[in-house]
N, C-alpha and C. Protein backbone atom coordinates (compact mmCIF):
# COMPACT_ATOMS: atom_id res chain seq x y z
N UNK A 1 26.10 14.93 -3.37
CA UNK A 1 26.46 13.71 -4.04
C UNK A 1 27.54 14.04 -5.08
N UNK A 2 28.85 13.30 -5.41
CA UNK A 2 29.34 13.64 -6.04
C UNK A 2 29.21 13.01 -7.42
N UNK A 3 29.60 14.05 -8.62
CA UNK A 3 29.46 13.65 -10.21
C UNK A 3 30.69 13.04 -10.37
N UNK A 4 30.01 12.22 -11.54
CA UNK A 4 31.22 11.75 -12.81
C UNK A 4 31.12 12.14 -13.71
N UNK A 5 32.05 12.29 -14.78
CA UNK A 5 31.75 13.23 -16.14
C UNK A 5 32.24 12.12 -16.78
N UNK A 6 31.97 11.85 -18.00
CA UNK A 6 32.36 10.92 -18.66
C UNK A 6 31.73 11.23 -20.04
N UNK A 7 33.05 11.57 -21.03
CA UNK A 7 33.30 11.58 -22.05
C UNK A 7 32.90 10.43 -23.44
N UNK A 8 32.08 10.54 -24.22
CA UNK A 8 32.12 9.58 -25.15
C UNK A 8 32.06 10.06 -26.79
N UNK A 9 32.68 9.61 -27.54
CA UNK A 9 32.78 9.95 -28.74
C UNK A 9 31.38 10.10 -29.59
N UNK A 10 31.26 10.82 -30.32
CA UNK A 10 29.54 10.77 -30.82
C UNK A 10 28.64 9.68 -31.13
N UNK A 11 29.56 8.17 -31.90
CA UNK A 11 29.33 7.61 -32.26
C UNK A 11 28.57 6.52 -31.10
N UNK A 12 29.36 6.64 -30.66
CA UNK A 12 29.18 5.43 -28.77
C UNK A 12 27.61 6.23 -27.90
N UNK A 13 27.94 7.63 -28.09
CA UNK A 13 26.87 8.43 -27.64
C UNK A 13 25.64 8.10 -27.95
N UNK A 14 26.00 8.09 -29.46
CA UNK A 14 24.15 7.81 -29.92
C UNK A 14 23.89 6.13 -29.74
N UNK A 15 25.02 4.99 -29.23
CA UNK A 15 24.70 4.09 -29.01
C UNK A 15 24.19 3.96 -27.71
N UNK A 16 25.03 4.81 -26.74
CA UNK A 16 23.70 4.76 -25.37
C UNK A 16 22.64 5.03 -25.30
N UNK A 17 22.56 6.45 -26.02
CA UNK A 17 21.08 6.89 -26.49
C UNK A 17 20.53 5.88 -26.71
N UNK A 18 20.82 4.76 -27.90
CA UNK A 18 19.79 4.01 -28.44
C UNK A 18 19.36 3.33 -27.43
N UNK A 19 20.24 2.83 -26.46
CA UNK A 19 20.20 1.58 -25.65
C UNK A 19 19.35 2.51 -24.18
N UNK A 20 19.26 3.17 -23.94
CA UNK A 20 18.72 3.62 -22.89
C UNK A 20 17.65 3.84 -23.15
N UNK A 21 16.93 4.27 -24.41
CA UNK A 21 15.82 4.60 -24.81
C UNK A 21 14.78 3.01 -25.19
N UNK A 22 15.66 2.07 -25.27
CA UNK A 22 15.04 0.79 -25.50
C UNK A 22 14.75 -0.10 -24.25
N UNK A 23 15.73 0.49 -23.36
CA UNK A 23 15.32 0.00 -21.99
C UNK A 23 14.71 0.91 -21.00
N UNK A 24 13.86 2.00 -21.74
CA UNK A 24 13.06 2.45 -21.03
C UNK A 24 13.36 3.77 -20.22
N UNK A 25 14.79 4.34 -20.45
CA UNK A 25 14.83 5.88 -19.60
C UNK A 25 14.47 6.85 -20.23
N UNK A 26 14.86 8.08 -20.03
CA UNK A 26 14.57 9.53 -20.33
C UNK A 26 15.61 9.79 -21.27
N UNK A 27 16.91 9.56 -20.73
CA UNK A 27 17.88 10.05 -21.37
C UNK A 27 19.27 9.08 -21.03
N UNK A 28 20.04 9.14 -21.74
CA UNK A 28 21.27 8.29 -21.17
C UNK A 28 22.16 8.46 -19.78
N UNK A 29 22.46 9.71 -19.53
CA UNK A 29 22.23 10.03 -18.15
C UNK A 29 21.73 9.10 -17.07
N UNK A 30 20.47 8.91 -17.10
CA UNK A 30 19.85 7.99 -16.15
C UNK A 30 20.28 6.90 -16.43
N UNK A 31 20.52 6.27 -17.42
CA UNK A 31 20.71 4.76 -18.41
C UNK A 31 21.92 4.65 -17.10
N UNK A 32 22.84 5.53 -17.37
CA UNK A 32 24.72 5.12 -17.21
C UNK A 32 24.73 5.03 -15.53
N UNK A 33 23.66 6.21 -14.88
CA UNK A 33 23.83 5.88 -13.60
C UNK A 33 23.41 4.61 -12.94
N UNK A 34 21.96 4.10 -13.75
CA UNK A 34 21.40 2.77 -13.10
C UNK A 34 22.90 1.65 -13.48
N UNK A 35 23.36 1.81 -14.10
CA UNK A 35 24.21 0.64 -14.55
C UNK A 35 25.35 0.89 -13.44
N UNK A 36 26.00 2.06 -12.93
CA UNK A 36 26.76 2.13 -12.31
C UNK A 36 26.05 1.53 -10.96
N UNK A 37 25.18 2.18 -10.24
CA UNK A 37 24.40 1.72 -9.08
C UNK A 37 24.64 0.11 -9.16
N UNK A 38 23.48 -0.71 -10.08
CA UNK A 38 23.51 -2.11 -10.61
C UNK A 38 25.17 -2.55 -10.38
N UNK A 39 25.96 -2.18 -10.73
CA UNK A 39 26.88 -3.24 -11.24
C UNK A 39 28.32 -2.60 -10.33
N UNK A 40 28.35 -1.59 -9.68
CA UNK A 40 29.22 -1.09 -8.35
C UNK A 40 28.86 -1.63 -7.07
N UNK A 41 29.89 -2.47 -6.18
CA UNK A 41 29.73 -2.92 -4.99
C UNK A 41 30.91 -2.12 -3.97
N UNK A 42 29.88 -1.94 -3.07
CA UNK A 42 30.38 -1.35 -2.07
C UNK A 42 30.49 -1.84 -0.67
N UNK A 43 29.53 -3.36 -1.02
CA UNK A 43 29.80 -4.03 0.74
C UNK A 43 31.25 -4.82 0.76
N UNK A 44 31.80 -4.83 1.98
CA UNK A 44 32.95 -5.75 1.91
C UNK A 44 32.22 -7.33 1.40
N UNK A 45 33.29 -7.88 1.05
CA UNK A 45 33.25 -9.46 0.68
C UNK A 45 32.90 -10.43 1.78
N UNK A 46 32.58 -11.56 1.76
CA UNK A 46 32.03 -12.45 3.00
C UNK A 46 33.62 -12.50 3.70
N UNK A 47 33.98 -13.02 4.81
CA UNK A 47 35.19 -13.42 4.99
C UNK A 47 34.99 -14.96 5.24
N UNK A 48 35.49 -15.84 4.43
CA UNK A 48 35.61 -17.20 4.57
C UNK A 48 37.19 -17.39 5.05
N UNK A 49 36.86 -18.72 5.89
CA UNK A 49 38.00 -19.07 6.64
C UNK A 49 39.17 -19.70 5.25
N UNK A 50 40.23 -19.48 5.36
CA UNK A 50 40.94 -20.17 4.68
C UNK A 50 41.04 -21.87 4.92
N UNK A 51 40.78 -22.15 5.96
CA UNK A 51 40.60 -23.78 5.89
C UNK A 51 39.80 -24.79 4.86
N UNK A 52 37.97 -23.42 4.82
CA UNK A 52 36.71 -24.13 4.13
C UNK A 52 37.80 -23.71 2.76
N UNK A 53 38.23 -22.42 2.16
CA UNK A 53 38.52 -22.48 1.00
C UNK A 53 39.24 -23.77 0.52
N UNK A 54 40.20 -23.96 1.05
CA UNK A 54 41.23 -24.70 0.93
C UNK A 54 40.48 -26.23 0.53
N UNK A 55 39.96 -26.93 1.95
CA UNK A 55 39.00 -28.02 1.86
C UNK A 55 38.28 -28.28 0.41
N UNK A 56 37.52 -26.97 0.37
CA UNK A 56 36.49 -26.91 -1.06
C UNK A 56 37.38 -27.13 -2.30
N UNK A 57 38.34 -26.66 -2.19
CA UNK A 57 39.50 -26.89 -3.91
C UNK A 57 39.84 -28.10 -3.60
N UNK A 58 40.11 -29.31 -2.26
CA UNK A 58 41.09 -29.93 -2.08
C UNK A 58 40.13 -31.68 -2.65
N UNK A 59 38.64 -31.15 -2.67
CA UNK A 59 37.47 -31.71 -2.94
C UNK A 59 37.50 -31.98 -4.82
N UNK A 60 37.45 -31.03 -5.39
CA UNK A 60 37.56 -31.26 -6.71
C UNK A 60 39.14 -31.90 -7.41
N UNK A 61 40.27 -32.11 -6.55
CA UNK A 61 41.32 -33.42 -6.91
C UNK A 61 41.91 -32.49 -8.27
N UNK A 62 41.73 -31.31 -8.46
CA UNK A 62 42.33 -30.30 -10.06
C UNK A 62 43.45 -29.64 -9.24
N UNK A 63 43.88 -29.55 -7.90
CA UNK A 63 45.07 -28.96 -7.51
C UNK A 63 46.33 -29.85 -6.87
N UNK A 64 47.66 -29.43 -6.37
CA UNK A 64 48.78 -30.42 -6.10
C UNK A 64 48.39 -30.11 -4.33
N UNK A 65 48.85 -30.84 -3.80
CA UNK A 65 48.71 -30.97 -2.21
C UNK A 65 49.75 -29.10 -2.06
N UNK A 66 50.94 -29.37 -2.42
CA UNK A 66 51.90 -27.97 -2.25
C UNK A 66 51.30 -27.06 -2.54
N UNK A 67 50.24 -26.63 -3.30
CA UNK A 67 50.09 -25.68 -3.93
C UNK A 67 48.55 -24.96 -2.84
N UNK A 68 48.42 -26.57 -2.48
CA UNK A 68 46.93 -26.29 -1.38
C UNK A 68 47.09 -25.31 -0.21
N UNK A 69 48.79 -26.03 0.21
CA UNK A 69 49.44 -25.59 1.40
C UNK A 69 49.92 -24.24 1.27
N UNK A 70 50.75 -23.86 0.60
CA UNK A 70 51.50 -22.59 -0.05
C UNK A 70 50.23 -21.39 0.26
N UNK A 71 48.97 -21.61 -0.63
CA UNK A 71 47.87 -21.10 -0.82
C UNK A 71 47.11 -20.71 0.57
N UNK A 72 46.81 -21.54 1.31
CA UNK A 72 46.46 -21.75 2.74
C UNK A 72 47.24 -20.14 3.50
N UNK A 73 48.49 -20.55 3.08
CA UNK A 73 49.95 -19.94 4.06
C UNK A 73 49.09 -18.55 3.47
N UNK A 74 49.19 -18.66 2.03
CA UNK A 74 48.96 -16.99 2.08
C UNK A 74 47.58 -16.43 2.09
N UNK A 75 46.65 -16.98 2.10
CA UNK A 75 45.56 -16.33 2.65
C UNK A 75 45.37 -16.28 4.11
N UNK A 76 45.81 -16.96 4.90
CA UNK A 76 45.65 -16.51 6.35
C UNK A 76 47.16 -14.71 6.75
N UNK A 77 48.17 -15.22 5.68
CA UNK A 77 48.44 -13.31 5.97
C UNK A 77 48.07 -13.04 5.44
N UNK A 78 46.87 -13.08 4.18
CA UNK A 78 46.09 -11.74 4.25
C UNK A 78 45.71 -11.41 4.81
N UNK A 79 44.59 -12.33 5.42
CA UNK A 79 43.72 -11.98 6.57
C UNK A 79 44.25 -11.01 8.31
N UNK A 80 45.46 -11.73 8.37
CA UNK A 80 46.23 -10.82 9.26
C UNK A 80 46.35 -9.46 8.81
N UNK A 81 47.03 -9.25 7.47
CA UNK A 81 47.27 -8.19 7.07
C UNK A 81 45.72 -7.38 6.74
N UNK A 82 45.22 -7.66 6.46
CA UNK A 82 43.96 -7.42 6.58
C UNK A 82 43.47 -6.63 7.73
């Protein structure tokens, strides 16, 4: 498995300390990894069609028709490019 090293000034240090020890770990160490695990995503994103996107903004009446279209144009080359 590979490490991260990560540097913190003393002051910030003893604030993880505090905070890891109040939520229950051993040491901050464990604290920083659950948070990385927790809050790092690694699955791809859903792929929604650019039509439903489009539709769904075109529903709330806060965008210009051009801007719907333009928008449209460029998420389907992403998806190509993709």
């Amino acid at each position: 498995m590979p490490n991260i090293t990560i540097k913190l000034p003393p002051r910030q240090f003893q604030t993880a300390k505090t905070r890891a020890r109040r939520q229950g770990f051993k040491n901050p160490g464990d604290w920083a990894r659950f948070l990385i695990e927790q809050n790092l995503i690694l699955e791809e994103s859903p792929s929604i069609p650019p039509k439903k996107i489009i539709s769904e903004m075109r529903k709330t009446d806060l965008y210009q028709e051009k801007f719907l279209r333009e928008l449209e144009q460029s998420l389907e080359y992403a998806d190509k490019a993709n």
